[in-house]
Each structure stands twice: as C-alpha cells, then as structure tokens.
C-alpha atoms as a PDB file:
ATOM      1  CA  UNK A   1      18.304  33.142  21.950  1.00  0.00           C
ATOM      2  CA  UNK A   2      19.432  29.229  22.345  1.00  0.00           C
ATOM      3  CA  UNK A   3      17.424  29.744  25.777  1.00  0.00           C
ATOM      4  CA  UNK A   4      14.041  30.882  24.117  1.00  0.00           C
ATOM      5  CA  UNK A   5      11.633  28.418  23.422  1.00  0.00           C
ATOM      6  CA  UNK A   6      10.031  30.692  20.640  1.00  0.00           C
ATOM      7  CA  UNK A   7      12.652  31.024  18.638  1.00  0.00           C
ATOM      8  CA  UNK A   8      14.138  27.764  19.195  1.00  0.00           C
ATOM      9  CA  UNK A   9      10.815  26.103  17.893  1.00  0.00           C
ATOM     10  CA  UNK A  10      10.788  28.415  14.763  1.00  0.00           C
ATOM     11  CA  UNK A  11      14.157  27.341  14.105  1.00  0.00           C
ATOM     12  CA  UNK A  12      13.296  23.608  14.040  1.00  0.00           C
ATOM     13  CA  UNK A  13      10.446  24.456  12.141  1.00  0.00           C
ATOM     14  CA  UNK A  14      12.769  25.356   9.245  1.00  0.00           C
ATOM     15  CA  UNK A  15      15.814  22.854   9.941  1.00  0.00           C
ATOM     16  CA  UNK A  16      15.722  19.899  12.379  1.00  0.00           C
ATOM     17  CA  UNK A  17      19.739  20.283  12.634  1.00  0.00           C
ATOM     18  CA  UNK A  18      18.830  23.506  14.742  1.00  0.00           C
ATOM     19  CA  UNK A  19      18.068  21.782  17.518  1.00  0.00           C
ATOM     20  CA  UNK A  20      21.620  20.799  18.162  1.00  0.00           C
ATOM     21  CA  UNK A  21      22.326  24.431  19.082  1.00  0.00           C
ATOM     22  CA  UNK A  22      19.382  24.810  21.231  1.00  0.00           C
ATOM     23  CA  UNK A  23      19.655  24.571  25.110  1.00  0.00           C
ATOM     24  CA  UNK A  24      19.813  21.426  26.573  1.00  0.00           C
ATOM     25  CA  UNK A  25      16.468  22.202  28.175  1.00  0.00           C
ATOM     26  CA  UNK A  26      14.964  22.406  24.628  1.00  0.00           C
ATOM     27  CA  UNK A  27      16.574  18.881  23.595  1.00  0.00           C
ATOM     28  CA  UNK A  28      14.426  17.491  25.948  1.00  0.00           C
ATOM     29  CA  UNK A  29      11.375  19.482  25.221  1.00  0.00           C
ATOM     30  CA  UNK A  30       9.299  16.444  23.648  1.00  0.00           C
ATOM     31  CA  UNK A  31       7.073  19.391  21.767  1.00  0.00           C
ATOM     32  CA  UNK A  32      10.160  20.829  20.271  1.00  0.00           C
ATOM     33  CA  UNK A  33      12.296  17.200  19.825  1.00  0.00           C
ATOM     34  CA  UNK A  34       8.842  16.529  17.652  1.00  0.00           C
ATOM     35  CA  UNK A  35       9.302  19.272  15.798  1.00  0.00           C
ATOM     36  CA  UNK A  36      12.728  18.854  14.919  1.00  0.00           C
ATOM     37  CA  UNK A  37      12.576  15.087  14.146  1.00  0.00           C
ATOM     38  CA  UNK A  38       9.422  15.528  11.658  1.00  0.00           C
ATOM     39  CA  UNK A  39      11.513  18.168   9.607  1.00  0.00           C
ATOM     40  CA  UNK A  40      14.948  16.434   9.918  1.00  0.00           C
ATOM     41  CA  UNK A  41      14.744  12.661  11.533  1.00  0.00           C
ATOM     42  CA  UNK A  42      18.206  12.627  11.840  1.00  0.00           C
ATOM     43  CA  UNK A  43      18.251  15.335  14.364  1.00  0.00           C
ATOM     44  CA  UNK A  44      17.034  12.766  16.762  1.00  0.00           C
ATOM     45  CA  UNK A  45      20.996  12.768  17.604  1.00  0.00           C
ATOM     46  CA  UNK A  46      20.978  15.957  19.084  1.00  0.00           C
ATOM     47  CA  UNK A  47      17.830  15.115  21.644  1.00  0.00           C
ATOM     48  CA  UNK A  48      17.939  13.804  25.060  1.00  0.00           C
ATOM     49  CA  UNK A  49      18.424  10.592  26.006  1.00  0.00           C
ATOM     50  CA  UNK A  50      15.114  10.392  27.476  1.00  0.00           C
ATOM     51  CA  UNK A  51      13.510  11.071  23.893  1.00  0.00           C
ATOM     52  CA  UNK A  52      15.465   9.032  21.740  1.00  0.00           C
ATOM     53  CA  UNK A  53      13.599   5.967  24.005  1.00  0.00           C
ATOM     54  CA  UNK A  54      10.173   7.994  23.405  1.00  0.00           C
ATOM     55  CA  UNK A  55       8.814   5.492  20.344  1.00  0.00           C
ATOM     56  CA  UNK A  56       6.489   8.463  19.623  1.00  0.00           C
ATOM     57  CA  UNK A  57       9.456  10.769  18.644  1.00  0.00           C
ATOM     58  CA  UNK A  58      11.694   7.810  17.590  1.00  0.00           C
ATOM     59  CA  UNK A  59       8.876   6.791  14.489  1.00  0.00           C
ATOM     60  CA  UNK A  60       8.355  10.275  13.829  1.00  0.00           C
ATOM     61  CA  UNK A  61      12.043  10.406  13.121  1.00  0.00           C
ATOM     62  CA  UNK A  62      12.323   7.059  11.231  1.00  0.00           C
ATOM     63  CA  UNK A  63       9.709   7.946   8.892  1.00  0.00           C
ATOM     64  CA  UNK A  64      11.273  11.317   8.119  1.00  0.00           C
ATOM     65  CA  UNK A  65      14.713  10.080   7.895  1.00  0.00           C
ATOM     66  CA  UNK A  66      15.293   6.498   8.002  1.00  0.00           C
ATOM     67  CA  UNK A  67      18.804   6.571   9.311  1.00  0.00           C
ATOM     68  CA  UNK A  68      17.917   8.003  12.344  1.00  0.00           C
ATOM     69  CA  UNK A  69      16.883   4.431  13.864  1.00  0.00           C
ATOM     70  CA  UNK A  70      20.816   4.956  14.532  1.00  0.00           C
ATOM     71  CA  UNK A  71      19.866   7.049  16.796  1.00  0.00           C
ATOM     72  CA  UNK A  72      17.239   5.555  18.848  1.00  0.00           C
ATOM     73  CA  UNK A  73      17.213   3.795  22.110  1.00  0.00           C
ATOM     74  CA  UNK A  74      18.736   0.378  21.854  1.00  0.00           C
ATOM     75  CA  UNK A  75      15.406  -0.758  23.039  1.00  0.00           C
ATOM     76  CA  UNK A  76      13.659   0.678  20.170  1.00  0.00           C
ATOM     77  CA  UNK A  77      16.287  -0.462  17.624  1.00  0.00           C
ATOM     78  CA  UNK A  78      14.898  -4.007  18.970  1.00  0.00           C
ATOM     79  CA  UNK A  79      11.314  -2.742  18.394  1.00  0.00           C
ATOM     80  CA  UNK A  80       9.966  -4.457  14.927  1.00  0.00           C
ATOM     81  CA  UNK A  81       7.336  -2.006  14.184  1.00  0.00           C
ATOM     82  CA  UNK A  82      10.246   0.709  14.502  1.00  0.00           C
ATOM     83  CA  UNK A  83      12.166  -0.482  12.726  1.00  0.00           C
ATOM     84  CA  UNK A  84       9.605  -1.687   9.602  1.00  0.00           C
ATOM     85  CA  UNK A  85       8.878   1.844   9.054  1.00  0.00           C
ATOM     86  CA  UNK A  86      12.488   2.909   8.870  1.00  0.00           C
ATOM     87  CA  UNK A  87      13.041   0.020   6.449  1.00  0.00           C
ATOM     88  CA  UNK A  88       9.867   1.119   4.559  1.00  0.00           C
ATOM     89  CA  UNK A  89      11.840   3.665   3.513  1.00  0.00           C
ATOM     90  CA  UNK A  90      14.978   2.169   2.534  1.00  0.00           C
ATOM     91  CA  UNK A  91      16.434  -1.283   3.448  1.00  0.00           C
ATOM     92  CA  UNK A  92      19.256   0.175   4.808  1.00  0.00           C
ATOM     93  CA  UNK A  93      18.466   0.910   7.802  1.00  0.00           C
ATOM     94  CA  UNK A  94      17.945  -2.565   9.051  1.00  0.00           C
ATOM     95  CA  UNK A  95      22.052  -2.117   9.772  1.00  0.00           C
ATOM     96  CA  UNK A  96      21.235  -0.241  12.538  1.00  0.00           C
ATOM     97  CA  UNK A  97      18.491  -2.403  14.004  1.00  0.00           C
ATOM     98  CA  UNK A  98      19.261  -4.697  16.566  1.00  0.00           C
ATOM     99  CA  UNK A  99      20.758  -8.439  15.780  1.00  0.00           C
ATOM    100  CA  UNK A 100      17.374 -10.123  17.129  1.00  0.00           C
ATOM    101  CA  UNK A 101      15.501  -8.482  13.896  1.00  0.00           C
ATOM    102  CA  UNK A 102      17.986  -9.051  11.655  1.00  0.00           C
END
C-alpha cells in the first residue's frame, strides 16, 4: 500500500507525518510532498531532496509549520521571503535561517 499513490495521498491528506512511510517514489511526488507539507509542514523532512529546494513546497511548509524552514534547502534558508513567512509565524524560526539574514 506504501507503493499506491491513492492511498498514499489520502493518508497525507489526514497526517503529513504519513509521508515518511510512503515510497520513496511518493517523497518526490511534488503533488503528494504538497499535500503533506500543507497538513503537516514539518513533514517536509521526509521529502526528497529535490523538493525541499522547490520554494513552492518549502513556503507551503513554512506557513503550515514554521519549523520546517529546518528543513529546507540551504539555499532557501538564505531566501528572505522564506524565511519572513516562517518568522510570521513565530520568531523562532529565524534559528534556522541562514547567518546572511540573521
């Protein structure tokens, strides 16, 4: 069931975390990796490398969760508007930005 899209999308749907037991083709599904991040933004942990430097997915996560700028590309952590709207929701999160914004 890790290996069908269906049910790994439903699963997202109702708890980002899920997608850390989906197939690795699934962490790397952008549609699903959305999915996932809007429910849970930390779950941007569990997604491929590839997504966690997607700034689509990476503000989608921040603005769910803002501790998953942790999470993001380093590139992304340097990335001001990224990291304003993790900070928009708590000032926290500018530890995990990069030293240049901080």
């Amino acid at each position: 069931l890790r290996a069908d899209r269906e049910v790994v999308l439903r699963a997202v749907a109702q708890n980002g975390t899920a997608l850390e037991y989906a197939d690795d083709v699934f962490r790397a599904d952008r549609e699903v990796v959305l999915q996932a991040v809007a429910k849970t933004g930390s779950s941007l942990r569990y997604a491929d490398e590839v997504l966690r430097s997607d700034r689509e997915v990476v503000m989608q996560a921040v603005a769910q969760n803002d501790s998953a700028l942790q999470y993001a590309d380093d590139v992304l952590r340097a990335d001001r508007e990224v990291v304003l709207q993790a900070v928009a929701q708590n000032g926290w999160a500018l530890q995990y930005a990069d030293d240049i914004l901080r």
